[in-house]
N, C-alpha and C. Protein backbone atom coordinates (compact mmCIF):
# COMPACT_ATOMS: atom_id res chain seq x y z
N UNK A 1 0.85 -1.17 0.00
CA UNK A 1 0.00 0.00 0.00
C UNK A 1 0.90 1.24 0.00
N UNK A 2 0.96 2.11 -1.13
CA UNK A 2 1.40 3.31 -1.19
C UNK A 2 1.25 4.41 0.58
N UNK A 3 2.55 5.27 0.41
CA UNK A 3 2.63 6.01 1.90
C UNK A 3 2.19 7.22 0.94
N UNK A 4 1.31 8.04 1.62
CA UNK A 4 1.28 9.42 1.49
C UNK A 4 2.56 9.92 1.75
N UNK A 5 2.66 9.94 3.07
CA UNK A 5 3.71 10.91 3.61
C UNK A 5 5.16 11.32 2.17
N UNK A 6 5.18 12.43 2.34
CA UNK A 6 6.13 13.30 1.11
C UNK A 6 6.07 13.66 -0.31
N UNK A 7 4.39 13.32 0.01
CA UNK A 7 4.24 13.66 -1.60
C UNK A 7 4.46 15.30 -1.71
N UNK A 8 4.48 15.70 -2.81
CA UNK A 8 4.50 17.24 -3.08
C UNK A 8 4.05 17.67 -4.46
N UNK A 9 2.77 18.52 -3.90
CA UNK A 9 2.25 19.60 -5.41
C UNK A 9 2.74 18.96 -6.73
N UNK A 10 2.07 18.67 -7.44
CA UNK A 10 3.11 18.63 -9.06
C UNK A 10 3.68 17.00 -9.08
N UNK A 11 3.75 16.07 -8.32
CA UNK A 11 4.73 14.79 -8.40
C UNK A 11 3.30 13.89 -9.34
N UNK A 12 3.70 13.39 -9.84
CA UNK A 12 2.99 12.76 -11.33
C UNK A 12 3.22 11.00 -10.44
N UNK A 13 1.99 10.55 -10.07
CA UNK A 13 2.09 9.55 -9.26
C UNK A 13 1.48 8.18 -9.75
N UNK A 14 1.00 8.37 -11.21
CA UNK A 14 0.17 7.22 -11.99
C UNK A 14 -0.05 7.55 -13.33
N UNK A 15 0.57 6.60 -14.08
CA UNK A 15 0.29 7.24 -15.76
C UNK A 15 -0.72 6.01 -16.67
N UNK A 16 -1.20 5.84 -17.31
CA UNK A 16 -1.62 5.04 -17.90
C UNK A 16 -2.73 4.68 -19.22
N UNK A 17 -2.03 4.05 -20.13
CA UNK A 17 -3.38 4.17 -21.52
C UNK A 17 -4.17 3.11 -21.89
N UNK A 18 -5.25 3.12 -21.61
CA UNK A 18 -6.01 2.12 -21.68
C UNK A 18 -6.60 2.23 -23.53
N UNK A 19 -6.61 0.72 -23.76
CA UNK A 19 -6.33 0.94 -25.68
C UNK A 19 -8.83 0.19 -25.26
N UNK A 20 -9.15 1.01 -25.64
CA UNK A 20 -10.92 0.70 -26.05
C UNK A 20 -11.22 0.29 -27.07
N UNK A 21 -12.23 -0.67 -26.86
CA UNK A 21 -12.52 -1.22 -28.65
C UNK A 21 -14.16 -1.43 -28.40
N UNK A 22 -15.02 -1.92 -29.35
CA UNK A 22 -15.86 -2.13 -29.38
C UNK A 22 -16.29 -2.87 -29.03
N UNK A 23 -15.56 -3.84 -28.54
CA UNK A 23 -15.81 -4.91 -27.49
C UNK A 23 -16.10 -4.50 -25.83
N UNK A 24 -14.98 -3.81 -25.96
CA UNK A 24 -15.05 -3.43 -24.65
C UNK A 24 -16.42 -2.51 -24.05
N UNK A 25 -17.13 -2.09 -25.38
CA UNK A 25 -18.28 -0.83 -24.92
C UNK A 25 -19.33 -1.94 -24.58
N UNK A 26 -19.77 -3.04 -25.44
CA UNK A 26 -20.21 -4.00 -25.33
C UNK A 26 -20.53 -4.73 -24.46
N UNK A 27 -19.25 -4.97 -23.34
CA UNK A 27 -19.02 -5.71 -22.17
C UNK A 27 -19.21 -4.42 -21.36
N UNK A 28 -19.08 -3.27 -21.44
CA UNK A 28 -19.16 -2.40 -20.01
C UNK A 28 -20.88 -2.50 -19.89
N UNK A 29 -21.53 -2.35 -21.53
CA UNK A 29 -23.37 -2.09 -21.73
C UNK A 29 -23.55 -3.28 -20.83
N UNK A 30 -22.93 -4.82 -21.30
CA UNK A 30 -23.59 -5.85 -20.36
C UNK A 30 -23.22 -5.62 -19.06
N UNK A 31 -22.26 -5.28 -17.94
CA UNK A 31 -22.19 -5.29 -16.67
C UNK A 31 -22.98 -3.73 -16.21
N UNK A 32 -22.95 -3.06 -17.12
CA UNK A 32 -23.79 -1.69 -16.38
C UNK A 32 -25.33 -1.67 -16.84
N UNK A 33 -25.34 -2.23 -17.37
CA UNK A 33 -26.86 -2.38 -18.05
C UNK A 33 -27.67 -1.02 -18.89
N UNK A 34 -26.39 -0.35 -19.20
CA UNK A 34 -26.74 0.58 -19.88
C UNK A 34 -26.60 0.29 -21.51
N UNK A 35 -27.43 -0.18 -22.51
CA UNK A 35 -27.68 -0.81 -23.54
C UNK A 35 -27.95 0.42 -24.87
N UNK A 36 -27.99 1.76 -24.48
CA UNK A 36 -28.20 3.11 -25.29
C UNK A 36 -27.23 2.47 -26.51
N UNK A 37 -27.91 2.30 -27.95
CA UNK A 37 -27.09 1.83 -28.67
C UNK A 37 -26.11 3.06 -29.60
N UNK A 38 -26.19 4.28 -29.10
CA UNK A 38 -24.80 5.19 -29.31
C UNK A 38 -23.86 4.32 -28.92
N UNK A 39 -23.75 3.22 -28.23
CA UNK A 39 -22.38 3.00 -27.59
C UNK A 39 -22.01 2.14 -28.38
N UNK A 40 -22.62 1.45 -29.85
CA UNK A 40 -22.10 0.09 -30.15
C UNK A 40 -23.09 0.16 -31.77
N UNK A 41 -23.86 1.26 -32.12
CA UNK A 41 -24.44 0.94 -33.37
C UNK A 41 -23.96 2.04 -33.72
N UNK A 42 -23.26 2.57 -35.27
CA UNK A 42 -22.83 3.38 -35.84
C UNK A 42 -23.93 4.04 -36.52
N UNK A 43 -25.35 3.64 -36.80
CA UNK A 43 -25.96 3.85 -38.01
C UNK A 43 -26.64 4.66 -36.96
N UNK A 44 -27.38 4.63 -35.29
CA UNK A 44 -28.07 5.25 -34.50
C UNK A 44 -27.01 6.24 -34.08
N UNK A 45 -25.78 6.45 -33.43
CA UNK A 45 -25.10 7.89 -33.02
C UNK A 45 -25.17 8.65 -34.10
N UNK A 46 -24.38 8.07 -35.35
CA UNK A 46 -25.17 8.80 -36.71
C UNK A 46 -26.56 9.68 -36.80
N UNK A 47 -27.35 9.30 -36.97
CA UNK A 47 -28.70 9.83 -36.53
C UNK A 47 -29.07 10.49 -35.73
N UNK A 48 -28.72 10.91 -34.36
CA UNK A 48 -28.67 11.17 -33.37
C UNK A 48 -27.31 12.67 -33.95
N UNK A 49 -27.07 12.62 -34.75
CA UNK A 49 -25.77 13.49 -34.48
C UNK A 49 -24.77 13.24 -34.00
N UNK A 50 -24.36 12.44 -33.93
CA UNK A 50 -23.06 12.04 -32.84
C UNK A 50 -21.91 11.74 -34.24
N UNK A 51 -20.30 12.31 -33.35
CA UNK A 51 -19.72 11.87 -34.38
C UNK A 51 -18.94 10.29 -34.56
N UNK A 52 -19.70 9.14 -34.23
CA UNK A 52 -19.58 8.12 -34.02
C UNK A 52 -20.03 7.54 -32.50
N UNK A 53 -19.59 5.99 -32.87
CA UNK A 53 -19.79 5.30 -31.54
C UNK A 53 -19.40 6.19 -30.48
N UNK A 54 -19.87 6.48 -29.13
CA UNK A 54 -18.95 6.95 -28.21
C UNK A 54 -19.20 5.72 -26.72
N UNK A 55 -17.78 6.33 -26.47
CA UNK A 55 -17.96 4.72 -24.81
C UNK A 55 -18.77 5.55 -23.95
N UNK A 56 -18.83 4.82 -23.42
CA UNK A 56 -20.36 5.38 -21.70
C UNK A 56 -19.18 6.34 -21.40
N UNK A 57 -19.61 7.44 -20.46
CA UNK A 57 -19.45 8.22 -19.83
C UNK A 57 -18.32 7.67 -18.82
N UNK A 58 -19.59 6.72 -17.91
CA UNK A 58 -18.97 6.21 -16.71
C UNK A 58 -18.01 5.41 -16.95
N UNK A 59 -17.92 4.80 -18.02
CA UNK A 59 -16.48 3.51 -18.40
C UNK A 59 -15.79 4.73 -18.54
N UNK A 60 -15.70 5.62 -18.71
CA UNK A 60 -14.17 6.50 -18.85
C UNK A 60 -14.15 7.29 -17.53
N UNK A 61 -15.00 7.64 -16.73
CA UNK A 61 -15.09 7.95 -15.22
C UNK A 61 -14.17 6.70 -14.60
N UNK A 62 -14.55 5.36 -14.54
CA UNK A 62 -14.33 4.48 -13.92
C UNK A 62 -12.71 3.93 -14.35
N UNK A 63 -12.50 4.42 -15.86
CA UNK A 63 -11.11 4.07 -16.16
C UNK A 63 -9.83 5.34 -15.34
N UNK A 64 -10.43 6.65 -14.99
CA UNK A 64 -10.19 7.66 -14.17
C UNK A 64 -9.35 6.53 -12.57
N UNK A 65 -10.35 5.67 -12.26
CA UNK A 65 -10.57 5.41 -10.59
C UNK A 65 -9.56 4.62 -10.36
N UNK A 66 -10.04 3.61 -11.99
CA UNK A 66 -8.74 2.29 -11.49
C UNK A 66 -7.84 2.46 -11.38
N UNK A 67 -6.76 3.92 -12.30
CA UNK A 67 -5.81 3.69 -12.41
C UNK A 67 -5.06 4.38 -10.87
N UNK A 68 -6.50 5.28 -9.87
CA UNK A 68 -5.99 5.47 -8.75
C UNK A 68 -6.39 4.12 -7.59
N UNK A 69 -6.37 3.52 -7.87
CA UNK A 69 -7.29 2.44 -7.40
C UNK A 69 -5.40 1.40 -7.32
N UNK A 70 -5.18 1.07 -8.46
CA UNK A 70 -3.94 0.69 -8.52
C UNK A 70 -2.51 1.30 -7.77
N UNK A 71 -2.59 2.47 -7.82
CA UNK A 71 -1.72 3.21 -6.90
C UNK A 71 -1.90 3.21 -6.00
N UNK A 72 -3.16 3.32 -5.50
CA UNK A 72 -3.31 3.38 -3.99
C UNK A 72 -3.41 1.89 -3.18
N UNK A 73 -3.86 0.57 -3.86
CA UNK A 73 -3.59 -0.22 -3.81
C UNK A 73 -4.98 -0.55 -2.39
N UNK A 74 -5.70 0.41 -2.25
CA UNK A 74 -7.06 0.24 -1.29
C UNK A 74 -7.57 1.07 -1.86
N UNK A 75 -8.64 0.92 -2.48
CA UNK A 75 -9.83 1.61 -3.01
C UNK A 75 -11.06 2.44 -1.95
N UNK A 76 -10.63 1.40 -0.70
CA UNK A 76 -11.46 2.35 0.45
C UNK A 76 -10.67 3.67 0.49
N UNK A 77 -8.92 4.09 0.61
CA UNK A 77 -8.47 5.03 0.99
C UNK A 77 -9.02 6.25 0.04
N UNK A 78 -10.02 5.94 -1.37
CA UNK A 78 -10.53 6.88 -2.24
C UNK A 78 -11.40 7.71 -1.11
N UNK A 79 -11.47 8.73 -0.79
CA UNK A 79 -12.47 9.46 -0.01
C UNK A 79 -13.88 10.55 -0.97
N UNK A 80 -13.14 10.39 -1.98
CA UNK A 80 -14.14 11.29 -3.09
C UNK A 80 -13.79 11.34 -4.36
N UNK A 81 -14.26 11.24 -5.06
CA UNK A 81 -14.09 11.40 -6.89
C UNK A 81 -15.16 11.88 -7.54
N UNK A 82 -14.77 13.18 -8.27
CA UNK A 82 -15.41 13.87 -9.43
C UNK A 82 -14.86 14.15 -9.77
N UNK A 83 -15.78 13.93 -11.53
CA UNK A 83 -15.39 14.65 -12.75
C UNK A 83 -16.63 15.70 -13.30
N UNK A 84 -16.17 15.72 -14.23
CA UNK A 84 -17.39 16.57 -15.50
C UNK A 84 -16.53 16.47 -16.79
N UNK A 85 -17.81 15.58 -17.39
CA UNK A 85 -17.43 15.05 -18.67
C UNK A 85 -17.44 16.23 -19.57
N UNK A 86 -16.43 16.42 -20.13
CA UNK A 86 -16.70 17.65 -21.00
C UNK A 86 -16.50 17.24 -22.76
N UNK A 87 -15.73 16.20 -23.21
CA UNK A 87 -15.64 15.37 -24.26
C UNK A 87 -15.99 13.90 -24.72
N UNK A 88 -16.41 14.05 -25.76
CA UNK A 88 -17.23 12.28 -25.84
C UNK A 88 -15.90 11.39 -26.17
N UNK A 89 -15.45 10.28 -26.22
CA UNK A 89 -14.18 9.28 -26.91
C UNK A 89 -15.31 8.18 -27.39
N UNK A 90 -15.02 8.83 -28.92
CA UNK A 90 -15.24 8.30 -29.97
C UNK A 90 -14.40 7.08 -30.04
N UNK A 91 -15.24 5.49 -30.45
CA UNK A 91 -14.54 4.35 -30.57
C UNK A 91 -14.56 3.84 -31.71
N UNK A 92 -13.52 4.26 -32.57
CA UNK A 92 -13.65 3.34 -34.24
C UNK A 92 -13.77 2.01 -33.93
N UNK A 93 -14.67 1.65 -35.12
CA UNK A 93 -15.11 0.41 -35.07
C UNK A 93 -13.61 -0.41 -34.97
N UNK A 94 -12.73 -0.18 -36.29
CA UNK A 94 -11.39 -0.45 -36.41
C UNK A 94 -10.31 -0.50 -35.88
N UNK A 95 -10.07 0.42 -35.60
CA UNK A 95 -8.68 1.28 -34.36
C UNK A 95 -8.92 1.17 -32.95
N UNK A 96 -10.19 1.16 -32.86
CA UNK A 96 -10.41 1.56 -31.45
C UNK A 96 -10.49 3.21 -31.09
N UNK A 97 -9.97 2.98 -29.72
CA UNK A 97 -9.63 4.06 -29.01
C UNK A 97 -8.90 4.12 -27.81
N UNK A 98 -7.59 5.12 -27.68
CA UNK A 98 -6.57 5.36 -26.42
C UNK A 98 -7.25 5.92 -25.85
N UNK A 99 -7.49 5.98 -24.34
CA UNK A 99 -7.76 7.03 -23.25
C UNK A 99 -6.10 7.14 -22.67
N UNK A 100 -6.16 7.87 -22.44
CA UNK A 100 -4.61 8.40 -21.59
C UNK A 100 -5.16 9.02 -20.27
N UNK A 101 -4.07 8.65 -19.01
CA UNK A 101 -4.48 9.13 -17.63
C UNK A 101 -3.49 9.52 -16.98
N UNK A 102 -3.59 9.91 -16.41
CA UNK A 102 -2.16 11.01 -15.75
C UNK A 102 -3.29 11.49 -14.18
N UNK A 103 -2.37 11.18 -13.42
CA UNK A 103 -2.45 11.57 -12.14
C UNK A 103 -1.64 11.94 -11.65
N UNK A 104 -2.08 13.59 -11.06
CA UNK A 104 -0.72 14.45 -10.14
C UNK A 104 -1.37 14.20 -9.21
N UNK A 105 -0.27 14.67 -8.49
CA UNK A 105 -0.74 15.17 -6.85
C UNK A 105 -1.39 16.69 -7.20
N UNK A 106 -2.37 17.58 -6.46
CA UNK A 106 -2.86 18.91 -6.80
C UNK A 106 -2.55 19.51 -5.38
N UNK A 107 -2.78 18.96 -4.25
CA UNK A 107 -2.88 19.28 -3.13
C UNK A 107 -2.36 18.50 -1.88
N UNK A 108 -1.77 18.88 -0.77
CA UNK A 108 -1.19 17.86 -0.10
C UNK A 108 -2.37 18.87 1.27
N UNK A 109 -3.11 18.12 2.19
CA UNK A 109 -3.49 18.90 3.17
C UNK A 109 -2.98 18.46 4.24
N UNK A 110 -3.69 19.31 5.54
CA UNK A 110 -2.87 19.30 6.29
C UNK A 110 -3.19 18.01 7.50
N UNK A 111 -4.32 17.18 7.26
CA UNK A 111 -4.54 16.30 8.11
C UNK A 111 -3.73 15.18 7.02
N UNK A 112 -3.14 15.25 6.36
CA UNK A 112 -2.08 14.17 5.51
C UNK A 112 -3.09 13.52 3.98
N UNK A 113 -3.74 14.03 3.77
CA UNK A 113 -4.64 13.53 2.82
C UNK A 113 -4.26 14.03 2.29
N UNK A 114 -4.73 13.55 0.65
CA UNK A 114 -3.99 14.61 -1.10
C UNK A 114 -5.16 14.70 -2.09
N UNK A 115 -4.92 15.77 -2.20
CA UNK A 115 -5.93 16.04 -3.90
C UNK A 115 -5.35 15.54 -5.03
N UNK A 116 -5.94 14.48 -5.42
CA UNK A 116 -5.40 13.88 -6.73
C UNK A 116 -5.61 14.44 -8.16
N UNK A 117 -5.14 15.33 -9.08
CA UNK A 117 -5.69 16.11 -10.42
C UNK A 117 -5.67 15.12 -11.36
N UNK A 118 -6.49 14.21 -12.21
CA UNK A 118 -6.37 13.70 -13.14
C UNK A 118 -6.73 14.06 -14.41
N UNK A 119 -5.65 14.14 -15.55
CA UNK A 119 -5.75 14.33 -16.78
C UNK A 119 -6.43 13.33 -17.66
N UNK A 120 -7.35 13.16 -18.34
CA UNK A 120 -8.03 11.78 -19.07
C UNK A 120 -7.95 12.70 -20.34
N UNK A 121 -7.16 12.25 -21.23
CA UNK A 121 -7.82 12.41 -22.46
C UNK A 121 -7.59 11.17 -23.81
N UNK A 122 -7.96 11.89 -24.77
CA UNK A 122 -8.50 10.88 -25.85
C UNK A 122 -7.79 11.71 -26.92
N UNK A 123 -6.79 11.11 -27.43
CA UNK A 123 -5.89 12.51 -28.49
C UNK A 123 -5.45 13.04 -27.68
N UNK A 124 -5.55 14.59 -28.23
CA UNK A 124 -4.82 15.62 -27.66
C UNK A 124 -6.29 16.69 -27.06
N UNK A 125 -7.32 15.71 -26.85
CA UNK A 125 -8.33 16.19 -26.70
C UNK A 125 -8.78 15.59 -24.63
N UNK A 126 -8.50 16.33 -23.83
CA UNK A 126 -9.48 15.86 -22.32
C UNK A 126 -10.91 15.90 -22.23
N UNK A 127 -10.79 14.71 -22.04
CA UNK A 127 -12.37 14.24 -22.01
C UNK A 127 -12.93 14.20 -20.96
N UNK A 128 -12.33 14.52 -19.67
CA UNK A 128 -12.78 14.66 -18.31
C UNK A 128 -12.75 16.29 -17.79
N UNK A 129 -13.57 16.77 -17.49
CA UNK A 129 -12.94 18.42 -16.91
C UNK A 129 -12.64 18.19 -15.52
N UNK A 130 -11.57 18.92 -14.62
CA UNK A 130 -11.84 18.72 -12.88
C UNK A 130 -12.15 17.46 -12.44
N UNK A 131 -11.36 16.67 -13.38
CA UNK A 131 -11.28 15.28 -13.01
C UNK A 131 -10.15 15.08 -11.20
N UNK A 132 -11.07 15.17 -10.00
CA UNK A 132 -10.27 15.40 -8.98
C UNK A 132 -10.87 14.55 -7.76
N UNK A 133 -9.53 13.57 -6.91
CA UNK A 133 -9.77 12.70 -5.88
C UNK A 133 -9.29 12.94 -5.02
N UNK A 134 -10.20 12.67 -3.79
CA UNK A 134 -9.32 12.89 -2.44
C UNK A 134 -8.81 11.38 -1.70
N UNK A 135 -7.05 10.88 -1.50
CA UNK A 135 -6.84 9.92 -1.02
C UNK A 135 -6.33 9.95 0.33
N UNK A 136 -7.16 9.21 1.17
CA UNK A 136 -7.08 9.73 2.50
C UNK A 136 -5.53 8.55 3.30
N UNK A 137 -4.80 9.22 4.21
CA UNK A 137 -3.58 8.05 4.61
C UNK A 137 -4.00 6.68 5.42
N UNK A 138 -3.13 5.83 5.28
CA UNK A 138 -4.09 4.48 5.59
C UNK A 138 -4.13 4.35 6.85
């Protein structure tokens, strides 16, 4: 289990790219039971306006958690997580899709807990706004 103690402002504490495919939107619709076929029919986001498939919301919220979830190595020590989705990640049928994650430290307080800032994006595009966690010491 990761130590808080000495982190500081700015230290980059978890990096990671998770590669998405259409499989994967597939399997998140079956365990979340969210079945909206934007996530997996091209011919309905089409229609809808969309500029393709896009993954759930929450599968890219939740790809946010794991990768603090892994660092922290106790998922209880998460004390809070929000985002605001501000970009869709579009999943070619073909290629797929990279999410990229980056976790700083933002804040160190003073009862020893840290504000976690996470970067999510898709390209050169963030798909999370104020993507931010509080990890409390064990």
């Amino acid at each position: 289990m990761v130590s808080l103690a000495g982190l500081e402002k700015g230290r980059v504490v978890a990096e990671r790219t998770v590669h998405l495919t259409r499989e994967s939107l597939v399997r998140y619709a079956g365990a979340s039971g969210d079945f909206n076929p934007i996530h997996y029919r091209d011919d309905v986001a089409e229609r809808v306006g969309l500029p393709g498939v896009l993954a759930h919301g929450m599968l890219t919220m939740g790809i946010g958690a794991s990768v603090l979830g892994e660092w922290i190595g106790d998922t209880a020590r998460l004390a809070s997580y929000v985002v605001r989705f501000t970009k869709p990640v579009v999943v070619d049928a073909e290629a797929g899709a990279d999410v990229a994650i980056t976790a700083t430290v933002g804040l160190v307080k003073d009862d020893g807990s840290v504000r976690i800032d996470l970067t999510v994006a898709h390209g050169d595009e963030k798909v999370l706004g104020k993507a931010q966690a509080v990890v409390v010491a064990a």
